[in-house]
Protein backbone atom coordinates (compact mmCIF):
# COMPACT_ATOMS: atom_id res chain seq x y z
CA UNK A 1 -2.66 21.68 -0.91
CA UNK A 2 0.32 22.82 0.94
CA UNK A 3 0.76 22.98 5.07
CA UNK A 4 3.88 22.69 6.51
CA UNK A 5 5.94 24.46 8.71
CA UNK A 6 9.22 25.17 7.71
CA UNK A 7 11.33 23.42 10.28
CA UNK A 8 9.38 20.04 8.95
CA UNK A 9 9.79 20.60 5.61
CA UNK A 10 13.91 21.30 6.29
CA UNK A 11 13.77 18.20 8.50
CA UNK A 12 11.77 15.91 5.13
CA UNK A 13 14.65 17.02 2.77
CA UNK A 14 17.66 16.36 5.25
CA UNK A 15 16.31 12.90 5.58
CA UNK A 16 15.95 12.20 1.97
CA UNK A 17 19.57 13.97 1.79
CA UNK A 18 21.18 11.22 4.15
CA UNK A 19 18.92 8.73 2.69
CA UNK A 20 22.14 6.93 1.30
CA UNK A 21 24.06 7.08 4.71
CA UNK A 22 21.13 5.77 6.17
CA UNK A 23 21.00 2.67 4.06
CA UNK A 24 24.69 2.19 4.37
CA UNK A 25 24.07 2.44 7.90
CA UNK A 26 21.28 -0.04 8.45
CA UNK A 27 22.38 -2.42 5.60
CA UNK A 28 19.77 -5.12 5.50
CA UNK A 29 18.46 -4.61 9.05
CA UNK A 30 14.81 -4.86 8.42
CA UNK A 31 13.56 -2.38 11.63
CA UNK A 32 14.92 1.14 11.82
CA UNK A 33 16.09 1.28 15.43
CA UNK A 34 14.31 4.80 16.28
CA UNK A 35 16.60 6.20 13.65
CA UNK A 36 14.00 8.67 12.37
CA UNK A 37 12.92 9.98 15.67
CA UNK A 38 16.27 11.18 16.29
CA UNK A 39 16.99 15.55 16.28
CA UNK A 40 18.33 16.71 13.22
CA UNK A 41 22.18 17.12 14.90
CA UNK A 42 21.68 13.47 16.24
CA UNK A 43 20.59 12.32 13.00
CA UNK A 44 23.32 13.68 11.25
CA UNK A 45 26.03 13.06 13.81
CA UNK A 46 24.17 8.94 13.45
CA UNK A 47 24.49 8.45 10.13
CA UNK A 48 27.08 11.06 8.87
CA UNK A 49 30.23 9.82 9.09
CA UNK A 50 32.76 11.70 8.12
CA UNK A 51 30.56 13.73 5.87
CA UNK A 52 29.02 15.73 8.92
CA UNK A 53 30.15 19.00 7.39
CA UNK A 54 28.61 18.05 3.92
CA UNK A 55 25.40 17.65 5.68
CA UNK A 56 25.68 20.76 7.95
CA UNK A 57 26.14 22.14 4.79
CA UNK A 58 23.33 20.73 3.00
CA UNK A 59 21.26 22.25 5.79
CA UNK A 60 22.70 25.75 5.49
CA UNK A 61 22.26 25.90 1.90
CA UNK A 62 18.54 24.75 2.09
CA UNK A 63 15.84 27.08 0.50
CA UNK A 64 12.60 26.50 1.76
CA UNK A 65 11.20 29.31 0.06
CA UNK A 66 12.04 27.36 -3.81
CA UNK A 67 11.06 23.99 -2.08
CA UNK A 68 7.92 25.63 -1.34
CA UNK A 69 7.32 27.07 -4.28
CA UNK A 70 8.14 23.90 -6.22
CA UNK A 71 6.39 21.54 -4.49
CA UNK A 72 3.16 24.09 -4.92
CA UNK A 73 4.32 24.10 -9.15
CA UNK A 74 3.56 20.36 -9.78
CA UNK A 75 0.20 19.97 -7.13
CA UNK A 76 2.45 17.75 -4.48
CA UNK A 77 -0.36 17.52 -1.23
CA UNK A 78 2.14 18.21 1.39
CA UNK A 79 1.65 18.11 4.99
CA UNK A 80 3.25 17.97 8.45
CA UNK A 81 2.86 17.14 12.05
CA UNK A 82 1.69 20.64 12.98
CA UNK A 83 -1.07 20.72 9.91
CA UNK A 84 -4.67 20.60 11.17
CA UNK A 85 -4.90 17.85 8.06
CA UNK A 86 -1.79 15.54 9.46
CA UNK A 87 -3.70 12.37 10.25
CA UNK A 88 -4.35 11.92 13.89
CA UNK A 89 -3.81 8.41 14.44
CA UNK A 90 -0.11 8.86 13.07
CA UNK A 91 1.24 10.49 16.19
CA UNK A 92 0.57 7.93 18.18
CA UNK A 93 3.24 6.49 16.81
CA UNK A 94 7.58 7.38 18.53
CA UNK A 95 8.85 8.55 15.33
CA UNK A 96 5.89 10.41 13.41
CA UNK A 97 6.72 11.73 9.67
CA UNK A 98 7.49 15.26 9.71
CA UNK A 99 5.87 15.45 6.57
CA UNK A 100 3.66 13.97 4.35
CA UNK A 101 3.63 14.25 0.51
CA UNK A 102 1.00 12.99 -1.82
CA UNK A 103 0.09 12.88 -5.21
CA UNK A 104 -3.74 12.89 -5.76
CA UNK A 105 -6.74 14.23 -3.52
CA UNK A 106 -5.91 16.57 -0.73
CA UNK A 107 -9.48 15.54 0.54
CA UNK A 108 -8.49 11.80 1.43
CA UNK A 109 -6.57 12.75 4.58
CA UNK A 110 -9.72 15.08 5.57
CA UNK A 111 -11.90 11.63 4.99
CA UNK A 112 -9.14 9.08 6.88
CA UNK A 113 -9.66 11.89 10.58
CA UNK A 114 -14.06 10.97 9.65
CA UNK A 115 -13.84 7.10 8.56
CA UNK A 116 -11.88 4.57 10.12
CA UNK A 117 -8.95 3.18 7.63
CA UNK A 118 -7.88 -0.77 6.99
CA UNK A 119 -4.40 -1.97 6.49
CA UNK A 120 -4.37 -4.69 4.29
CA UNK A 121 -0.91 -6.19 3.72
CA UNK A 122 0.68 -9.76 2.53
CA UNK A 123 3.31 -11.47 0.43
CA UNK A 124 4.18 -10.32 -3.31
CA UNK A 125 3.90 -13.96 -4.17
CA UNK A 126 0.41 -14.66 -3.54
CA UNK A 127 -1.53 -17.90 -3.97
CA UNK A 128 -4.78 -17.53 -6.29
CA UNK A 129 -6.48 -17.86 -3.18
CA UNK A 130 -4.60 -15.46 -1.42
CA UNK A 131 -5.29 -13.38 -4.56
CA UNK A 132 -9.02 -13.70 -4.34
CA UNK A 133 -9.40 -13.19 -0.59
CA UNK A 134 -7.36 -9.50 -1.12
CA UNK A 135 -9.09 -8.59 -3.83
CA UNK A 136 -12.63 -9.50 -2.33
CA UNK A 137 -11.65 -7.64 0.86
CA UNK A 138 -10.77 -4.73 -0.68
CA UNK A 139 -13.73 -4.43 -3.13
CA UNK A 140 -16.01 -4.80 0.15
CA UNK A 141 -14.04 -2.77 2.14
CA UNK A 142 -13.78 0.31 -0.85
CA UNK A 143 -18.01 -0.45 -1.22
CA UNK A 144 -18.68 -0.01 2.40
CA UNK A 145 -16.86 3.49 2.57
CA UNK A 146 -13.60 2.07 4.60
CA UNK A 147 -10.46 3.71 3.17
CA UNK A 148 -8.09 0.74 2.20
CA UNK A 149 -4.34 1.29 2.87
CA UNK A 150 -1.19 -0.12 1.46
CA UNK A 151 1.85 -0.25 0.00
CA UNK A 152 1.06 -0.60 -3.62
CA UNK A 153 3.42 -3.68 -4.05
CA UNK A 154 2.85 -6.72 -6.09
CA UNK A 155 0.68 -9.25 -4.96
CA UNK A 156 -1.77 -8.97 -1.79
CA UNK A 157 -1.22 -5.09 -1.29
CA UNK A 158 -1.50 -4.36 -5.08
CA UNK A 159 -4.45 -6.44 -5.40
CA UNK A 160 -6.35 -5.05 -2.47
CA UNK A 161 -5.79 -1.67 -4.26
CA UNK A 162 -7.52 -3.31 -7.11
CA UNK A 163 -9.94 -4.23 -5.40
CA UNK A 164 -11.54 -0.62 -3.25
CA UNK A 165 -11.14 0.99 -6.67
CA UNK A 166 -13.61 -1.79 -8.73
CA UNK A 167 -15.59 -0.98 -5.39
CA UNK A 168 -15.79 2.46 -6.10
CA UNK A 169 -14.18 3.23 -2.35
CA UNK A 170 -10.75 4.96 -1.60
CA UNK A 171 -7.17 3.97 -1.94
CA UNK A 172 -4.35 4.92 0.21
CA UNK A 173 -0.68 3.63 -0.95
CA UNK A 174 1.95 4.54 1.11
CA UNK A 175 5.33 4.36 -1.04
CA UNK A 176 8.91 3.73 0.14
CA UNK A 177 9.85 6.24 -2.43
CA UNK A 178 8.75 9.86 -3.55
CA UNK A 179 4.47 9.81 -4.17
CA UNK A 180 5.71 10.51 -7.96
CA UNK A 181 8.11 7.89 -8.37
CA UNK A 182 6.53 4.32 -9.70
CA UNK A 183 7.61 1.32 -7.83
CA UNK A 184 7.36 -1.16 -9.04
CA UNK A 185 7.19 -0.25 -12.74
CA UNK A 186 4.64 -2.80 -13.62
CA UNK A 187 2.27 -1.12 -11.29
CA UNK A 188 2.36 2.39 -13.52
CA UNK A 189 -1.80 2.50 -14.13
CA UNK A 190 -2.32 1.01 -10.52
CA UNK A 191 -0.52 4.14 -9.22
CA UNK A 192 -1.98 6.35 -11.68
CA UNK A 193 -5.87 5.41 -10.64
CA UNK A 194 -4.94 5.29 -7.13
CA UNK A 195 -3.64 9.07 -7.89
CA UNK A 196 -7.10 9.70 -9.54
CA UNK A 197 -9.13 8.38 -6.92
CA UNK A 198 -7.59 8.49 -3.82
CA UNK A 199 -3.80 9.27 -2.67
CA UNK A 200 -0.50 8.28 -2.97
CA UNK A 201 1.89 9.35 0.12
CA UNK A 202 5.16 9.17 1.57
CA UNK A 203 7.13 10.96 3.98
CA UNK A 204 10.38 11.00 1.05
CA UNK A 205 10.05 14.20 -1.18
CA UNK A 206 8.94 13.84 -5.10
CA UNK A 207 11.52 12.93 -6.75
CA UNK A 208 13.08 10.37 -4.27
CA UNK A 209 14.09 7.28 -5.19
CA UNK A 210 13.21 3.89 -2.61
CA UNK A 211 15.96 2.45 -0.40
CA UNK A 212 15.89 -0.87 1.24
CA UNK A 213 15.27 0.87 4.73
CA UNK A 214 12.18 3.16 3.23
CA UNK A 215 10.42 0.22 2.49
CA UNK A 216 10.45 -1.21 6.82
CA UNK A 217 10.06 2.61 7.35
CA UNK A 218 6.84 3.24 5.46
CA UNK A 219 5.01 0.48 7.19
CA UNK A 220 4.68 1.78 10.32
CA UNK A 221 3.28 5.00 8.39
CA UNK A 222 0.96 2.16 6.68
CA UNK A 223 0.27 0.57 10.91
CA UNK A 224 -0.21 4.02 12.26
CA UNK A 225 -2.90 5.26 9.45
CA UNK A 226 -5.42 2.31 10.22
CA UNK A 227 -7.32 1.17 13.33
CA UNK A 228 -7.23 -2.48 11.76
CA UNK A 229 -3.93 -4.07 9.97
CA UNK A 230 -4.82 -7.61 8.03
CA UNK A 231 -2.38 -9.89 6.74
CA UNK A 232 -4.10 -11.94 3.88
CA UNK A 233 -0.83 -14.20 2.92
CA UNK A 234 2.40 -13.95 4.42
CA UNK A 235 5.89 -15.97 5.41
CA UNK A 236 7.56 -15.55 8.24
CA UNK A 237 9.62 -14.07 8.29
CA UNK A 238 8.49 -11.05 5.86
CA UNK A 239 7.75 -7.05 5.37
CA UNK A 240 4.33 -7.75 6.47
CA UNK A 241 4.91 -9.11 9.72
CA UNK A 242 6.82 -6.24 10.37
CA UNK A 243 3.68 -3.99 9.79
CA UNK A 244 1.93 -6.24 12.14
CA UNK A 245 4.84 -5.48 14.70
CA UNK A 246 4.22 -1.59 14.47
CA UNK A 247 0.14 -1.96 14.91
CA UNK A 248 0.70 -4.47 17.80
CA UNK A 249 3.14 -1.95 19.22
CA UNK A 250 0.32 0.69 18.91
CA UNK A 251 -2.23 -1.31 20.43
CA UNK A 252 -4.02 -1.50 17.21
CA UNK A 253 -5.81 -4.48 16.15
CA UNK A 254 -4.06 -7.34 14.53
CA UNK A 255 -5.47 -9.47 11.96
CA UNK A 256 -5.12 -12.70 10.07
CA UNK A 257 -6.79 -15.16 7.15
CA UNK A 258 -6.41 -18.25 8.01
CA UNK A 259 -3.87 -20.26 5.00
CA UNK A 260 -2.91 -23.72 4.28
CA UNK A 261 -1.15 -25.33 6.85
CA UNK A 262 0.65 -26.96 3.61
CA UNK A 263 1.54 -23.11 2.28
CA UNK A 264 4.52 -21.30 2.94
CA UNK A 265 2.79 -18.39 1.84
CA UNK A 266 0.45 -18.58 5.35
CA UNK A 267 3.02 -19.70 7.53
CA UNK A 268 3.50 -16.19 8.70
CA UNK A 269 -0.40 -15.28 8.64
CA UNK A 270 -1.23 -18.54 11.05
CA UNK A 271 1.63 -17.74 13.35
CA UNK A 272 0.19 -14.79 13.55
CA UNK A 273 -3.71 -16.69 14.49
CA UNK A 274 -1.79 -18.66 17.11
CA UNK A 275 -0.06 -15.66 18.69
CA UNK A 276 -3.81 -14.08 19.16
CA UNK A 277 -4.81 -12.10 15.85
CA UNK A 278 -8.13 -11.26 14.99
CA UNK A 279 -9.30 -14.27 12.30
CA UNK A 280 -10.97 -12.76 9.40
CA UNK A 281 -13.27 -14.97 7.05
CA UNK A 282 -14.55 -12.15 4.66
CA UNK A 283 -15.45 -8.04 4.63
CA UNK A 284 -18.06 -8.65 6.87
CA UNK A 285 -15.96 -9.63 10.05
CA UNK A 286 -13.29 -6.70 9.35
CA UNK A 287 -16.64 -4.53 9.15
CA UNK A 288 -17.94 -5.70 12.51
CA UNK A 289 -14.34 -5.57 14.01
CA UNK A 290 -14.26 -1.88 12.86
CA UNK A 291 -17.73 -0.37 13.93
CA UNK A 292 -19.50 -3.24 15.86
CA UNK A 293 -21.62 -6.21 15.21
CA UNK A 294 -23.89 -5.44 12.11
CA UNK A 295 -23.31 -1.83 12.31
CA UNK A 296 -22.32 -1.40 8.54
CA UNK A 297 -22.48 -3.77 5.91
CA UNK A 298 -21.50 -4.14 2.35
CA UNK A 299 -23.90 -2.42 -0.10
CA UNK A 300 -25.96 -4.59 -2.46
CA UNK A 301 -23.41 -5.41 -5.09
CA UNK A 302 -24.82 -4.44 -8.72
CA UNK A 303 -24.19 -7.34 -11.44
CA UNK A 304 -20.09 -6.82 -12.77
CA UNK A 305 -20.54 -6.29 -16.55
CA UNK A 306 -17.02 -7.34 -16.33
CA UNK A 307 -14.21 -5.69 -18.26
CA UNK A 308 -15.42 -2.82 -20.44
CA UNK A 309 -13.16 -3.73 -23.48
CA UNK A 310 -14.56 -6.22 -25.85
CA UNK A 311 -11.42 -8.37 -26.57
CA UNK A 312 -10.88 -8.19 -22.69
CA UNK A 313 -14.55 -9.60 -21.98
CA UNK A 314 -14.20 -12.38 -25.07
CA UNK A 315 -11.14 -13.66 -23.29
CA UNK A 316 -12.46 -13.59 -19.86
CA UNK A 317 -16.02 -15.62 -20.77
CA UNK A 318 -13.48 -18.25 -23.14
CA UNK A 319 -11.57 -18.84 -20.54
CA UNK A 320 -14.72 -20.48 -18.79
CA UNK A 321 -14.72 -23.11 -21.53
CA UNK A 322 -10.64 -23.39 -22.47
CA UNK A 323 -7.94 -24.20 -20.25
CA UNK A 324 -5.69 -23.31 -22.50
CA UNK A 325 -3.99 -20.30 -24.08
CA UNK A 326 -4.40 -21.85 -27.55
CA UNK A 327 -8.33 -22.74 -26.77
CA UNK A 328 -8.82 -19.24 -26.13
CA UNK A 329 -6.91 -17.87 -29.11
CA UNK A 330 -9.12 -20.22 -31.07
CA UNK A 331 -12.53 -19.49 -29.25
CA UNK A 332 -12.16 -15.67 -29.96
CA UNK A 333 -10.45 -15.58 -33.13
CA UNK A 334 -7.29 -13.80 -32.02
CA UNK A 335 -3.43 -14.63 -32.57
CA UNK A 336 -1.88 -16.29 -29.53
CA UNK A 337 0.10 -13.50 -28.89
CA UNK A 338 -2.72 -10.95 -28.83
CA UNK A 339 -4.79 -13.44 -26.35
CA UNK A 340 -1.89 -14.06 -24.12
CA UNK A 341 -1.66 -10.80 -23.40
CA UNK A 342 -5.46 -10.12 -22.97
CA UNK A 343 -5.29 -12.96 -20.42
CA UNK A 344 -2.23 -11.01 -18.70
CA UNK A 345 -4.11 -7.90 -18.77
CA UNK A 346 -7.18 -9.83 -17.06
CA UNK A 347 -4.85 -11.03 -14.33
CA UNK A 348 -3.42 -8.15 -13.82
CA UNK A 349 -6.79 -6.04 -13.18
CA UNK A 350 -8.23 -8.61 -10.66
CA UNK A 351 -10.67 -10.61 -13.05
CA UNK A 352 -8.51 -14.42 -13.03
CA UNK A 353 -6.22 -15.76 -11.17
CA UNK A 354 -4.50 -18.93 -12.38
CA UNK A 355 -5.36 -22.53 -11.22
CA UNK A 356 -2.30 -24.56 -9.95
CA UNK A 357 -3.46 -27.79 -11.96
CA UNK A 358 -3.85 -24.83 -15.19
CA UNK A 359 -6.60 -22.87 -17.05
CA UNK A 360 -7.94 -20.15 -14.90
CA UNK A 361 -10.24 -18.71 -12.13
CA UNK A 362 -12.98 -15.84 -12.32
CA UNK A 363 -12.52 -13.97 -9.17
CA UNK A 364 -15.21 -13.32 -7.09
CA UNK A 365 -15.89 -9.31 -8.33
C-alpha cells in the first residue's frame, strides 16, 4: 500500500539524509528538543553545518518519482500525515511523522483507527518476573483483540511481542531504524512473525540504519499510537520512562506494575506508581482501563499444547523434574550441547524463564 504526498515523502528522505548530523548534533541527549518538527530550511540550517549546500543539494537532486516506484517494488506500506490511513491518534502529538513505512499488513493501521492500541514498554534486562508479567500481558492483551505496541527490543518489549502473537492478536513494533532493517539481530524471527502477522513501522526509510537519537524519537511514535502506555520493569532513569514522558505529555494514560522495592529493575516503574500511574495487576485491569469495568474480557484460554517441536516439548516437561542442564541432557537423551540450546530456544520463545537460585520457570502461557 502506498499514500503519500510528495512533499512528505521528500521531507522522510531529507531526515534520514541528515540522520548523521542529527546524531552529531544531539550526541547522547536522550529527548529530541522539537528537532523533527522543525521546516525543512530550519532543519537543515539546525543540523547542517557547514554542509548546508550538500543538503540543499540532496534536496534538489531528489526523485520522488524512483522513490515511489521503489518503495512500491519491494511491498514497503508507506503512509503520511495527509493519508486517510495515517493513524489518528499520532497527530496529537507537536512533531507528527511525515511518513510512515511498514513492512507487513497494510490492514493493521486500518484496525489501530477501530480498536484501541496498548503500549507496553520496560527494561532489556528483565527479571523472570518481569518476564512473565510482559509476556502474560501481551498474550491477554493479543487474545482480547487489543493491538500491542512496541519497540521490538530485548527484554519486556520483545517479550510482550511474544506474547499477542502466542495469543493469536496483533503486533505493532515501532523500529528506530528502517521497518526492513533487524535490530537487534537476535530478534530476526521475532521481526519476521511480527511482519507476518501484524506490522513493523518507522518513520526512517527501508534501508536505514538506527542512530542513538531514532531510538528517543520512535517512542513518542510508540506514546502517540496507544491510548494506554505500561511500563512492566524499568530503571530510572531509562528509554522507557521517556515513553511515559511523551504519553503523559499527551494526556494519555500512564501505567505501572508494581516491582520489588529491592529491584533496580522497578525502581523506575514504582516512581512512576508514586508520581500517580495507573497500577496494573494483570490483562484484566489494562482491559477495564481501556473500555470500562467488565466491558471486555480475555477469551477462555484453550489448553497450550506447548511448543510444537518434539525435542522443544521433551526439554520443556524435563525441565519440571531437572534443575540442571546436564539432568535434562540426560532425561531426554540428547548431547548437552543440543539441550542447551533447546533450553535457549525455549527462553527465547516465552515458555521459561530462569530461576535466580537456578533450574527454570514455565511461564504462565
Amino acid at each position: 500500500m502506498y499514500d503519500s504526498c510528495d512533499a512528505c515523502l521528500r521531507r522522510a528522505f531529507l531526515i534520514a539524509h541528515l540522520a548523521p548530523r542529527i546524531a552529531g548534533l544531539l550526541g547522547h541527549q536522550r529527548r529530541r528538543h522539537g528537532l523533527l518538527g522543525l521546516s525543512e530550511e530550519e532543519l537543515i540550517a539546525a543540523t547542517a553545518g557547514r554542509h548546508v549546500e550538500r543538503a540543499l543539494a540532496f534536496l534538489d537532486a531528489f526523485d520522488v518519482a524512483s522513490e515511489r516506484a521503489r518503495l512500491v517494488d519491494v511491498g514497503t506500506v508507506v503512509s503520511c500525515t495527509h493519508s486517510s490511513r495515517y493513524p489518528g491518534l499520532l497527530r496529537d502529538l507537536p512533531d507528527p511523522p511525515a511518513v510512515l513505512f511498514g513492512a507487513g499488513s497494510a490492514d493493521v493501521l486500518e484496525l489501530l483507527e477501530d480498536e484501541p492500541a496498548v503500549t507496553v514498554v520496560g527494561t532489556r534486562r528483565a527479571s523472570p518476573y518481569g518476564t512473565e508479567v510482559a509476556y502474560a500481558i501481551g498474550r491477554g492483551l493479543g487474545a482480547a483483540g487489543v493491538p500491542v505496541v512496541s519497540g521490538l527490543a530485548l527484554g519486556i518489549d520483545g517479550t510482550a511481542h511474544r506474547g499477542c502473537l502466542d495469543g493469536g492478536g496483533v503486533p505493532v513494533a515501532v523500529v528506530a531504524s528502517g521497518p526492513d532493517v533487524v535490530y537487534p539481530r537476535r530478534h530476526r524471527s521475532l521481526h519476521e512473525r511480527v511482519r507476518a502477522e501484524g506490522l513493523v513501522l518507522s518513520e526512517l526509510p527501508p534501508g536505514t540504519e538506527p542512530y542513538r537519537w531514532s531510538f528517543p524519537a520512535r517512542n513518542r511514535i510508540m506514546a502517540g499510537l496507544a491510548r494506554v502506555t505500561l511500563v512492566v520493569e524499568a530503571a530510572d532513569p531509562s528509554g522507557s520512562l521517556i515513553t511515559a514522558e511523551f504519553a503523559k505529555d499527551l494526556g494519555r494514560c500512564v501505567a505501572a506494575v508494581p516491582g520489588r522495592i529491592t529491584s533496580s529493575v522497578a525502581r523506575g516503574t514504582n516512581n512512576l506508581l508514586k508520581d500517580g500511574a495507573t497500577p496494573i495487576s494483570g490483562t484484566e485491569d489494562v482491559l477495564d482501563e481501556l473500555f470500562g469495568v467488565g466491558v471486555r474480557r480475555i477469551p477462555e484460554a484453550r489448553p497450550d499444547e506447548g511448543p510444537p517441536d518434539p525435542v522443544l516439548r521433551a526439554a520443556l516437561a524435563a525441565t519440571e523434574s531437572h534443575d540442571s542442564v546436564e539432568g535434562v541432557a540426560a532425561a531426554i537423551g540428547l548431547p548437552i550441547s543440543q539441550t542447551r540450546a533447546a533450553l535457549s530456544r525455549l527462553e527465547v520463545d516465552g515458555y521459561l524463564v530462569r530461576r535466580d537460585l537456578g533450574g527454570w520457570e514455565r511461564t504462565a502461557r
